[in-house]
C-alpha atoms as a PDB file:
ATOM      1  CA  UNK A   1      -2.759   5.276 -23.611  1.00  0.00           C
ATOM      2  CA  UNK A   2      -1.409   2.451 -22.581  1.00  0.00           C
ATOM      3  CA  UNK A   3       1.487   2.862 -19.592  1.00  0.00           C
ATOM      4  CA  UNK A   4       4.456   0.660 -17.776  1.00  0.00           C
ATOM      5  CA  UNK A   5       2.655  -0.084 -13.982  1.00  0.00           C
ATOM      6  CA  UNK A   6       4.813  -1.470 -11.389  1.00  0.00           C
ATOM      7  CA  UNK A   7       2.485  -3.138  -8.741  1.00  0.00           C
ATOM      8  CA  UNK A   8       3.975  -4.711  -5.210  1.00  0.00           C
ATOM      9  CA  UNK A   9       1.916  -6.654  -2.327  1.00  0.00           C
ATOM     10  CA  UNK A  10       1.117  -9.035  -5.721  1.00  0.00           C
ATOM     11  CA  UNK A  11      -0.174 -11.923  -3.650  1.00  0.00           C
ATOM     12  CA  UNK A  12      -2.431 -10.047  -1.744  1.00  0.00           C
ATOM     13  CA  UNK A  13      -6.478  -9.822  -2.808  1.00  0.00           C
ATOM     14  CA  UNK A  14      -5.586  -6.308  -3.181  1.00  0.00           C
ATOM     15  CA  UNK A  15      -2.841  -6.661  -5.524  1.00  0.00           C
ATOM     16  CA  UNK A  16      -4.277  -8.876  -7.620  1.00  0.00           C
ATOM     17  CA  UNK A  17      -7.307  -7.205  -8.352  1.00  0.00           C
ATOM     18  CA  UNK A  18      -5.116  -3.986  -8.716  1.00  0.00           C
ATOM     19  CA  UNK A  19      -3.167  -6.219 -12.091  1.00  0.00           C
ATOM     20  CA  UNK A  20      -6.192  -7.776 -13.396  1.00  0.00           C
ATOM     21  CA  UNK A  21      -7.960  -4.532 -13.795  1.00  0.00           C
ATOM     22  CA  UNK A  22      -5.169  -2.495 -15.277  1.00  0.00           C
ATOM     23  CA  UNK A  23      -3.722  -5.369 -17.533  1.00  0.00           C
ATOM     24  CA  UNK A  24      -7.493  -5.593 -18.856  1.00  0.00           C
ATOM     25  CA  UNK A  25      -7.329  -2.066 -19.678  1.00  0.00           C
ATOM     26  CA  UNK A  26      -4.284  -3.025 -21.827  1.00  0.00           C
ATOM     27  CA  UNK A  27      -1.556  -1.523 -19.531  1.00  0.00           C
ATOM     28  CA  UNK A  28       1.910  -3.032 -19.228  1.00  0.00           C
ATOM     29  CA  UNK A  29       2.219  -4.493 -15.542  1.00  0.00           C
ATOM     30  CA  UNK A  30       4.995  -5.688 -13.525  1.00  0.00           C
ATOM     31  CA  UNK A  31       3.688  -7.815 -10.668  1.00  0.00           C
ATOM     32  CA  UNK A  32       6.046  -7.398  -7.534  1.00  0.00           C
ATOM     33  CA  UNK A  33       5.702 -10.358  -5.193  1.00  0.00           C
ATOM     34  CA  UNK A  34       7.751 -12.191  -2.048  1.00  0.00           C
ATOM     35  CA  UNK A  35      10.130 -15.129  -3.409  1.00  0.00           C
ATOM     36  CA  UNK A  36       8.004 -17.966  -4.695  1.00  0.00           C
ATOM     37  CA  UNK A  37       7.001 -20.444  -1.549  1.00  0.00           C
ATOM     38  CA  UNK A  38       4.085 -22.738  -0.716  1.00  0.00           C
ATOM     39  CA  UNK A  39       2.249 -19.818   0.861  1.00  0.00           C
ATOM     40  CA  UNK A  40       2.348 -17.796  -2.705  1.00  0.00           C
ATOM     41  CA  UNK A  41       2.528 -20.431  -5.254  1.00  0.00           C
ATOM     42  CA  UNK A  42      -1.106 -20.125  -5.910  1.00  0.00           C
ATOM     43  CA  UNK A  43      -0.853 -16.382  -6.774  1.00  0.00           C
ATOM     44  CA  UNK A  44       1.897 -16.741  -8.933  1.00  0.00           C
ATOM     45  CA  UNK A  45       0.750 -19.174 -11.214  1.00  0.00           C
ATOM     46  CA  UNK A  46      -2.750 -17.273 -12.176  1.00  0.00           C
ATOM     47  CA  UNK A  47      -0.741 -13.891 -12.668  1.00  0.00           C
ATOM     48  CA  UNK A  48       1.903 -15.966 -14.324  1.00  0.00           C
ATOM     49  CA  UNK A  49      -1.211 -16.826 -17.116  1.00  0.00           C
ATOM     50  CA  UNK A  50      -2.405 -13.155 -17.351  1.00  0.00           C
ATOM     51  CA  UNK A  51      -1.860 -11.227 -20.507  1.00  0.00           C
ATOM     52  CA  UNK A  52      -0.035  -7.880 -19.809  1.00  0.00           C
ATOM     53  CA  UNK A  53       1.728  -9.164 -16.792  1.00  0.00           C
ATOM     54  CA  UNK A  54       5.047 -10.363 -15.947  1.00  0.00           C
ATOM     55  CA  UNK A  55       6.061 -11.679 -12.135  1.00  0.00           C
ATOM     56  CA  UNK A  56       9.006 -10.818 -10.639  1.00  0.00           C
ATOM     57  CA  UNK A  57      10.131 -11.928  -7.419  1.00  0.00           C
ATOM     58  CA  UNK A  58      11.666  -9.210  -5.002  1.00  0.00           C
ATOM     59  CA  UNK A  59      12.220  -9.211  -1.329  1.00  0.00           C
ATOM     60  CA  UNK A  60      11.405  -5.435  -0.630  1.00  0.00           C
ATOM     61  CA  UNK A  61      13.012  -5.659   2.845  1.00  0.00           C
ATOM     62  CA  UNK A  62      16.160  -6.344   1.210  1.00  0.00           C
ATOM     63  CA  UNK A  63      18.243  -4.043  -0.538  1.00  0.00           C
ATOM     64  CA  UNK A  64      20.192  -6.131  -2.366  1.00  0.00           C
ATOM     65  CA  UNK A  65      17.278  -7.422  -3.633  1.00  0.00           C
ATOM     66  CA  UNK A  66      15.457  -4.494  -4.677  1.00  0.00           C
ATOM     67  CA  UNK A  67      17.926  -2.731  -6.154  1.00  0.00           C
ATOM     68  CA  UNK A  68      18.770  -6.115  -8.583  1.00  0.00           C
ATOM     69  CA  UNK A  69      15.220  -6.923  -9.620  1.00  0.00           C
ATOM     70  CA  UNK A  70      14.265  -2.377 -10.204  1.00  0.00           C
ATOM     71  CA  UNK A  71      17.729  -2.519 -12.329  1.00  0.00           C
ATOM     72  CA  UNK A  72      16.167  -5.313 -14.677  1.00  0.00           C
ATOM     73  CA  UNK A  73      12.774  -4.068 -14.941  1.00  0.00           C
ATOM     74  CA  UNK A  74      14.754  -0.823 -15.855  1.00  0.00           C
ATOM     75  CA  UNK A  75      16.864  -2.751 -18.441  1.00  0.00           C
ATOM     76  CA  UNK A  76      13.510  -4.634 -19.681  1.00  0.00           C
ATOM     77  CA  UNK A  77      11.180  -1.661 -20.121  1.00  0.00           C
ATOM     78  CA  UNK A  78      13.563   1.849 -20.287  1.00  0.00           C
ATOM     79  CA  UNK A  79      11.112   3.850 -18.196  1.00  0.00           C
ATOM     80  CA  UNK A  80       8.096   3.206 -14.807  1.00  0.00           C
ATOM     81  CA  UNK A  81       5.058   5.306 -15.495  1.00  0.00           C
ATOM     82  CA  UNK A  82       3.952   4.037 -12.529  1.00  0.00           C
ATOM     83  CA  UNK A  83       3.922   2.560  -8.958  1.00  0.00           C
ATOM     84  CA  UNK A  84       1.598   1.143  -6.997  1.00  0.00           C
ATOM     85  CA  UNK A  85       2.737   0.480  -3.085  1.00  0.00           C
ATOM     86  CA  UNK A  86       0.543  -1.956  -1.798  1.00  0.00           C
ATOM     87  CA  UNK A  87       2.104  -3.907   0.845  1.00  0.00           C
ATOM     88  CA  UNK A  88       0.329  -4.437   3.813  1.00  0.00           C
ATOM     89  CA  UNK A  89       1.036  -7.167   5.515  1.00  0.00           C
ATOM     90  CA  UNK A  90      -2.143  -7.696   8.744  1.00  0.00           C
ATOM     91  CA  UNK A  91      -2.019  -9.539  11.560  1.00  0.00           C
ATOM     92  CA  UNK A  92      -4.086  -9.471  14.509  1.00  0.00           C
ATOM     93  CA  UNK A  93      -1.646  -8.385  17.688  1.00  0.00           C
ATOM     94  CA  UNK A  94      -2.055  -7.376  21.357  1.00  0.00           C
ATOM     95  CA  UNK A  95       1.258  -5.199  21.869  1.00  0.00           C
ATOM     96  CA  UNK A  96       2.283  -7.500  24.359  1.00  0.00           C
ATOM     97  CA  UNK A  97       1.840 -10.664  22.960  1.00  0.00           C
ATOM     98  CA  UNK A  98       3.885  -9.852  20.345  1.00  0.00           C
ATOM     99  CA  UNK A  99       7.763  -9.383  20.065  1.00  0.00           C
ATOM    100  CA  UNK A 100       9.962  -6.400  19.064  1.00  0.00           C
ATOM    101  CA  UNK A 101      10.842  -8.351  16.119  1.00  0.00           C
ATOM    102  CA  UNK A 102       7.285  -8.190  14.652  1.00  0.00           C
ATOM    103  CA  UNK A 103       6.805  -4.327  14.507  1.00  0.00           C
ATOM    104  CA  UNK A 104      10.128  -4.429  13.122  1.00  0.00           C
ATOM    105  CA  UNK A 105       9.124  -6.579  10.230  1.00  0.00           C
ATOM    106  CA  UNK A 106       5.738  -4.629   9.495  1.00  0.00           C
ATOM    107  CA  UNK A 107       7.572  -1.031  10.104  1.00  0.00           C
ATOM    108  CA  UNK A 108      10.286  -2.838   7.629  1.00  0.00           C
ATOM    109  CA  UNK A 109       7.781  -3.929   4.948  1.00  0.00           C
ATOM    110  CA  UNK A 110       5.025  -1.138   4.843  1.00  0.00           C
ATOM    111  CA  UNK A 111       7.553   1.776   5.223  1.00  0.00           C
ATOM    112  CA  UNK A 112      11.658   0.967   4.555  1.00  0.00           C
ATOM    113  CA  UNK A 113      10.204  -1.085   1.671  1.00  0.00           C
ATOM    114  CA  UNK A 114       8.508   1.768   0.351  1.00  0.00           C
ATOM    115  CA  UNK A 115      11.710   3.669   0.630  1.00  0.00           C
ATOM    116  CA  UNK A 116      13.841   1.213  -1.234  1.00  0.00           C
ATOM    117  CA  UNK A 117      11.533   0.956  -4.222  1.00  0.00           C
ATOM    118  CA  UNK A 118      11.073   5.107  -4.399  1.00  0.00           C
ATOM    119  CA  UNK A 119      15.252   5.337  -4.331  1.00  0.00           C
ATOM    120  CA  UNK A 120      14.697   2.698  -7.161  1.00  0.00           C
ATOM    121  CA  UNK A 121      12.651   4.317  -9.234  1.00  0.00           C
ATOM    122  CA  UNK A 122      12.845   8.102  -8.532  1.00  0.00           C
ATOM    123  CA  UNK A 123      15.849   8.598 -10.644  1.00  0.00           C
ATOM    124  CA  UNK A 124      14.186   7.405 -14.257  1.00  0.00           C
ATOM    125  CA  UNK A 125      11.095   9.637 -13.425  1.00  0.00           C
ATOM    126  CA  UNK A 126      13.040  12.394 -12.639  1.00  0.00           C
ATOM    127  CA  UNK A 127      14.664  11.978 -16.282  1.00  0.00           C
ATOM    128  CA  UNK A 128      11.518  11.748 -17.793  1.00  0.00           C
ATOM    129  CA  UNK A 129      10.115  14.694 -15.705  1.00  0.00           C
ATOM    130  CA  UNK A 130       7.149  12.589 -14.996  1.00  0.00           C
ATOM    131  CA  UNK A 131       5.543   9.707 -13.221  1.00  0.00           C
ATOM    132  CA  UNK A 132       2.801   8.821 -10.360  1.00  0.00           C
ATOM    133  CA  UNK A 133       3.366   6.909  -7.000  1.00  0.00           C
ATOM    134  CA  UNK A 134       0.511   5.546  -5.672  1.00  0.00           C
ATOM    135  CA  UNK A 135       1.051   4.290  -2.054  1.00  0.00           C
ATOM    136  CA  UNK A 136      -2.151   2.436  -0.706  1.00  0.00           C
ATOM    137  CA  UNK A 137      -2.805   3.457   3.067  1.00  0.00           C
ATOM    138  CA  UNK A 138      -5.187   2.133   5.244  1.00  0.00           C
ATOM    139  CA  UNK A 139      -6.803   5.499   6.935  1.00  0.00           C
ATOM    140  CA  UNK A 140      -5.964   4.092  10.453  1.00  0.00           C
ATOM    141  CA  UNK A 141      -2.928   6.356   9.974  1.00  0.00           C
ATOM    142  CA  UNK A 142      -2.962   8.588  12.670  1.00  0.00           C
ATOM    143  CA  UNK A 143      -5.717   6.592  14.947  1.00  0.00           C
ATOM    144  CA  UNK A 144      -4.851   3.513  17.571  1.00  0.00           C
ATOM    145  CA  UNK A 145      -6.961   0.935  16.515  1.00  0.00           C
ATOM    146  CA  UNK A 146      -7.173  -1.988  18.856  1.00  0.00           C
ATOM    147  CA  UNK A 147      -4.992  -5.285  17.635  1.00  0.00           C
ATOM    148  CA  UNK A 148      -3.601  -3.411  14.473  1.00  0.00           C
ATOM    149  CA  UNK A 149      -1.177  -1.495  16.568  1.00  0.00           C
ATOM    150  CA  UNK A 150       1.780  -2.760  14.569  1.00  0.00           C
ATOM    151  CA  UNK A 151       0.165  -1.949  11.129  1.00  0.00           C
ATOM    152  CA  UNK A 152      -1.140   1.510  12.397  1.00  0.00           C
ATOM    153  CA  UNK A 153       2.574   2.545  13.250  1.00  0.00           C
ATOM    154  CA  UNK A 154       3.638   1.453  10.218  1.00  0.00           C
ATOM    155  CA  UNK A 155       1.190   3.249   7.761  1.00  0.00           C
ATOM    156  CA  UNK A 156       1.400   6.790   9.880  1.00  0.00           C
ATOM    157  CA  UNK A 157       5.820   5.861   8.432  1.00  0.00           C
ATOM    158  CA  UNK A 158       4.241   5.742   5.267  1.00  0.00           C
ATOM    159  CA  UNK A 159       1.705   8.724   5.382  1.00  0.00           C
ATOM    160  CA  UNK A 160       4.847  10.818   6.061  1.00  0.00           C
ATOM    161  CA  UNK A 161       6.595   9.280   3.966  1.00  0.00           C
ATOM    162  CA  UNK A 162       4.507   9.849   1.161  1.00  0.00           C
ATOM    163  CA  UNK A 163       3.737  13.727   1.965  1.00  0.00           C
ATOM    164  CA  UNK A 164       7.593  13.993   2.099  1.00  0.00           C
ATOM    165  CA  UNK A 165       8.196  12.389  -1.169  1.00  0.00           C
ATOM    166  CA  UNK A 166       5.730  14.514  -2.914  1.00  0.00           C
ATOM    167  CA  UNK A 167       7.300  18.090  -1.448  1.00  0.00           C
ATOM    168  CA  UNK A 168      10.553  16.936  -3.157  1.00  0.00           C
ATOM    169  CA  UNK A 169       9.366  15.421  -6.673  1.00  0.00           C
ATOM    170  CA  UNK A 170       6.586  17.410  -7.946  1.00  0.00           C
ATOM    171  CA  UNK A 171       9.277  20.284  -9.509  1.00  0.00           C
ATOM    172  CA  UNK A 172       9.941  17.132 -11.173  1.00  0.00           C
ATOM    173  CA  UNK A 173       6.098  16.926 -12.389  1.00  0.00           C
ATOM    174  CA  UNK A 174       6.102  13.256 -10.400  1.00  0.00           C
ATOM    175  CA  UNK A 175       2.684  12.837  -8.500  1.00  0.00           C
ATOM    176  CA  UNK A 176       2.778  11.441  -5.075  1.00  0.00           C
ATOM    177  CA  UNK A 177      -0.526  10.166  -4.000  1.00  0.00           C
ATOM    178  CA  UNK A 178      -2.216   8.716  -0.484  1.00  0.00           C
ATOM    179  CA  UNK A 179      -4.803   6.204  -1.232  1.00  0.00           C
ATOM    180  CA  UNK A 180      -7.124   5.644   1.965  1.00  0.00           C
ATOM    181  CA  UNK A 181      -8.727   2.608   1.558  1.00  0.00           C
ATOM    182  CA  UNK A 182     -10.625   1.593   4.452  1.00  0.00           C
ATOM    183  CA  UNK A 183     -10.174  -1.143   7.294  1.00  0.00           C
ATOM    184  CA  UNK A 184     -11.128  -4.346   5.394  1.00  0.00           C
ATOM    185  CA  UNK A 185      -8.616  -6.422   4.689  1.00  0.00           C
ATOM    186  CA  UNK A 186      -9.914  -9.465   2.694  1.00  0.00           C
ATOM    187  CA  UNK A 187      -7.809 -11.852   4.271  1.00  0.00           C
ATOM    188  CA  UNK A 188      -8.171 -10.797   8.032  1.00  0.00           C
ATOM    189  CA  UNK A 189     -10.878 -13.363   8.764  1.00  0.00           C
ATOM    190  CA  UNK A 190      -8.198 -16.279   8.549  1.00  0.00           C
ATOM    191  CA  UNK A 191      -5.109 -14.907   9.703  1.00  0.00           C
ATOM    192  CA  UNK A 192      -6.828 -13.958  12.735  1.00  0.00           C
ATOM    193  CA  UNK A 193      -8.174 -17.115  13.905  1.00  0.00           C
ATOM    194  CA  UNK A 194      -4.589 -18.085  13.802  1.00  0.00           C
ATOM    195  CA  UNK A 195      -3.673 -14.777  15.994  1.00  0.00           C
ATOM    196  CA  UNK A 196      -6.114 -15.894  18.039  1.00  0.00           C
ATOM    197  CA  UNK A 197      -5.148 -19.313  18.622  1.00  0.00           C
ATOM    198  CA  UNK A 198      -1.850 -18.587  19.120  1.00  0.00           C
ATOM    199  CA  UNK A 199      -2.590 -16.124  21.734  1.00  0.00           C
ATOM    200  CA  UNK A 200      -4.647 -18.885  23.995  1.00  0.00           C
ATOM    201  CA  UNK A 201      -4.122 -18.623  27.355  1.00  0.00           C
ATOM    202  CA  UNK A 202      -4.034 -14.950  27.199  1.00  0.00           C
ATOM    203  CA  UNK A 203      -6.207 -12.277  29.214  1.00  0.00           C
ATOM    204  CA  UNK A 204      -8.843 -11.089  26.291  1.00  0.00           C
ATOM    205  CA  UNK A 205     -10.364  -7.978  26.942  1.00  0.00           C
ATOM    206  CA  UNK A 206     -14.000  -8.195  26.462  1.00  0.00           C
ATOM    207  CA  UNK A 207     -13.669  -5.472  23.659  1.00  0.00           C
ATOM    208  CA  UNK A 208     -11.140  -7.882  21.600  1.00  0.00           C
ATOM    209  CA  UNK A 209     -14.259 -10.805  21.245  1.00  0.00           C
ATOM    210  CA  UNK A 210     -16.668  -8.016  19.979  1.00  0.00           C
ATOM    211  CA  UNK A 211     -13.919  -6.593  17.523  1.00  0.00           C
ATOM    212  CA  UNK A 212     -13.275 -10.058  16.200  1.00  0.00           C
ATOM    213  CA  UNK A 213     -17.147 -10.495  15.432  1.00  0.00           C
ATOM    214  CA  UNK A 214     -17.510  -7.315  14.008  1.00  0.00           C
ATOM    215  CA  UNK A 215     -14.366  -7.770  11.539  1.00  0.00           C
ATOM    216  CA  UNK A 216     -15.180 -11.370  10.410  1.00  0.00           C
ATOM    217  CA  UNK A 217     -19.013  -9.718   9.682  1.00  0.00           C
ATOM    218  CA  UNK A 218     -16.934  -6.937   7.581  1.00  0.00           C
ATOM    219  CA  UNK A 219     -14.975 -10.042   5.343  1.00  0.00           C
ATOM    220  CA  UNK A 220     -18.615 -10.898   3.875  1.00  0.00           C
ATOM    221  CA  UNK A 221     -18.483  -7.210   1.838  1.00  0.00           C
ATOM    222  CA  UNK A 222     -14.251  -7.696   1.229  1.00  0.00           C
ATOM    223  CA  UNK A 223     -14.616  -8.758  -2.111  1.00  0.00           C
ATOM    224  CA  UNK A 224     -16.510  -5.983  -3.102  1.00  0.00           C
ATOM    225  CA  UNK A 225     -14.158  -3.857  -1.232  1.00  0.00           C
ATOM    226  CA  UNK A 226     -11.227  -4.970  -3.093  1.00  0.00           C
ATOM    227  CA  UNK A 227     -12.604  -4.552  -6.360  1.00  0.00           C
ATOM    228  CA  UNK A 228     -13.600  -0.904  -5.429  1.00  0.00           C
ATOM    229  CA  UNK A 229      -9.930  -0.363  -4.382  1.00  0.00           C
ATOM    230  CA  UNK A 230      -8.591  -1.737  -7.919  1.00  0.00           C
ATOM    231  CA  UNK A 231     -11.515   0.538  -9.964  1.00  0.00           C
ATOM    232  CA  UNK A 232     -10.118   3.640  -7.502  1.00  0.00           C
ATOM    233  CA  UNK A 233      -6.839   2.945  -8.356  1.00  0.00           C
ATOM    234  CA  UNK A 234      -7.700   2.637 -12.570  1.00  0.00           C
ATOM    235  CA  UNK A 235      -9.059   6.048 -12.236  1.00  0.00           C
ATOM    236  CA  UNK A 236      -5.877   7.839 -10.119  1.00  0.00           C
ATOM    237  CA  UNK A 237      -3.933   5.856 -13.037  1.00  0.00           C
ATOM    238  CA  UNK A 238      -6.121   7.576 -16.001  1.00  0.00           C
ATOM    239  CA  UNK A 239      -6.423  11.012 -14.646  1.00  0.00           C
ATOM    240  CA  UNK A 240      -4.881  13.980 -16.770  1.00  0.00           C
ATOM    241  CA  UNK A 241      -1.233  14.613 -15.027  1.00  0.00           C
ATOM    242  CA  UNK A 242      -1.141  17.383 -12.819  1.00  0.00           C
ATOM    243  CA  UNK A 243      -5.186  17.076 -11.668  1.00  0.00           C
ATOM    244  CA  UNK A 244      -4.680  13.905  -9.171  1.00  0.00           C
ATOM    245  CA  UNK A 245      -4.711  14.554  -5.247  1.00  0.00           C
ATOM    246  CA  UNK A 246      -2.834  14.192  -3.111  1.00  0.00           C
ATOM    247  CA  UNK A 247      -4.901  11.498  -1.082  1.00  0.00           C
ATOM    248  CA  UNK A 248      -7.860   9.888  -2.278  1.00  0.00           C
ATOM    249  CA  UNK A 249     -10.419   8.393   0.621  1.00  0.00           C
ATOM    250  CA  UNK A 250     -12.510   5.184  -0.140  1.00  0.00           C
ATOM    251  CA  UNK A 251     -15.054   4.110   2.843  1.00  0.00           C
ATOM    252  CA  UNK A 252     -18.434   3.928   2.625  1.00  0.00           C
ATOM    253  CA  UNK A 253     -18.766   4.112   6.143  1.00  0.00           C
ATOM    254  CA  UNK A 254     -16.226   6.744   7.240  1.00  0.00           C
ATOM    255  CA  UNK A 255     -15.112   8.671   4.687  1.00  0.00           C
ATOM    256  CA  UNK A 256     -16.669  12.057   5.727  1.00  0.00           C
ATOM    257  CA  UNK A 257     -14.298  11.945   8.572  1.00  0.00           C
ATOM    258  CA  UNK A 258     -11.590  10.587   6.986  1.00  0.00           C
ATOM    259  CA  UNK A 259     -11.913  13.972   4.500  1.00  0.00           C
ATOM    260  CA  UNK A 260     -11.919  15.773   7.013  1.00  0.00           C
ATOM    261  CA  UNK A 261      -9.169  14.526   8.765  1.00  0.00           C
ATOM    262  CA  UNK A 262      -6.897  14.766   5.769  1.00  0.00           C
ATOM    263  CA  UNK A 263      -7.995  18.365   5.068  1.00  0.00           C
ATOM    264  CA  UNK A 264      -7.284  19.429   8.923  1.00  0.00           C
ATOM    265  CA  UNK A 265      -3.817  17.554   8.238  1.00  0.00           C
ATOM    266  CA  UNK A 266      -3.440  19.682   4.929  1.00  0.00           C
ATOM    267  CA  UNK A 267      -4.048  22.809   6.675  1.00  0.00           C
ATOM    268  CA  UNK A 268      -2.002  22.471   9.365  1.00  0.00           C
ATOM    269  CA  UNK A 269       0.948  21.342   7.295  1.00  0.00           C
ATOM    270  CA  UNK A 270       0.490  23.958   5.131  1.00  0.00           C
ATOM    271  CA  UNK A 271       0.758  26.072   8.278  1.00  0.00           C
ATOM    272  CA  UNK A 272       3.698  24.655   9.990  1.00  0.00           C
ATOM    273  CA  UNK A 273       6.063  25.028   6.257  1.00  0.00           C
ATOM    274  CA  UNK A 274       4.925  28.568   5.750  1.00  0.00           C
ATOM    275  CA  UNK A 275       5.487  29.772   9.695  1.00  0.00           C
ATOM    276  CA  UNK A 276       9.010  27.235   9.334  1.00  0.00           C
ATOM    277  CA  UNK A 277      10.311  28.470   6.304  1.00  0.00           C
ATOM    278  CA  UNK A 278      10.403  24.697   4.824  1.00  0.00           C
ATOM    279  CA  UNK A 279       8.105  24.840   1.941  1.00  0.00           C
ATOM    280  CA  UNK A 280       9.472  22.925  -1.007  1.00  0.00           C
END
């Protein structure tokens, strides 16, 4: 059955192959993506050409401007069946080569963003006592990993955030799903010669030049990665309502743990509500 799919970080690798492979499937998708500059212009045009998608430009660290281009999708289509969170904006950072300003802008992106779209959209699923958010997390949520320490901050926000939103929607019968991808973003290769660049001149750890090697070896398997993401992300969307969980792990290397991990996190959170008094 075919369904109305909201889908942000558009530009991205990610979010591209995330539209392609539902709008093949025949489902309805609104492609969220940054104003229109140089640095996007490519994206837009090929989703502007794909069948089942329409573009629409949003700033999702701006209210103004999320709450004025939700309101017309609202107007256009009546109801979201779905949302897919996938902004992740990556940059290679040593936390002191970097200012304030930039961990505001990630924290801003990956997890007030998030915020702003859910306030969005929350109220028309709650009317139709149904609907699935799908925020797409990294797994480095709760770990330091070296030169992500910006992003890792940020998706931990979102983890939360995510858990939280769940405990207050599902009497609603709205699914609130974690999607752990994996460290591999498809684009990392690039922006981090620039990171690199920019931080000549700068004491490297010896760890940083083996972690750079490693990671550029990783980009020869991204687009494979990516298109496991978007065929993850088709099957979350075509589940029965009511059977999806509440995180989903993809990474062929570390996934055991990352299981595990979430399960221990399950456990004790289930622990701390009950002993609290704060289950919803």
């Amino acid at each position: 059955m075919s369904k109305t799919i909201i889908v942000t970080g558009a530009a991205s690798a990610y979010g591209r192959a995330i539209i392609h492979t539902l709008a093949d499937e025949g489902h309805g998708v609104v492609a969220i993506m940054d104003p229109i500059n140089e640095n996007n212009m490519a994206a837009a045009r090929e989703l502007q050409l794909t069948d089942n998608v329409e573009l629409v430009e949003v700033d999702v660290k701006n209210d103004e401007s999320v709450k004025s281009g939700f309101s017309s999708i609202l107007r256009r289509y009546g109801h979201v069946d779905v949302l897919i969170n996938n902004e992740t904006p990556v940059r290679l950072e040593l936390p002191e080569t970097w200012g304030v300003e930039y961990y505001q802008d990630v924290y801003n992106s990956n997890v007030c963003g998030a915020l702003r779209i859910f306030q969005a959209i929350l109220p028309t699923m709650r009317k139709n006592k149904g609907g699935l958010l799908i925020n797409v997390n990294t797994g480095i949520n709760y770990l330091a990993i070296p030169l992500v320490t910006a992003l890792a901050i940020a998706k931990a926000g979102l983890e939360i955030l995510t858990e939280g939103i769940l405990r207050e929607v599902k009497r609603y019968g709205i699914e609130s799903v974690s999607l752990w991808t994996g460290y591999y973003p498809p684009e990392l290769q690039k922006d981090g010669v620039a990171a690199f660049e920019e931080q000549k001149g700068q004491d490297m750890p010896p760890g940083k030049i083996k972690l750079e090697a490693e990671l550029s070896e990783k980009n020869k398997n991204a687009r494979q990665h990516v298109q496991a993401v978007a065929a993850l992300i088709s099957e979350l969307v075509n589940m029965p309502a009511g059977k999806r969980p509440a995180r989903f792990c993809l990474n062929p290397e570390l996934e055991r743990a990352e299981v595990q991990f979430a399960e221990v996190r399950k456990l004790a959170s289930e622990a701390w509500h009950e002993t609290y008094g704060v289950i919803i």
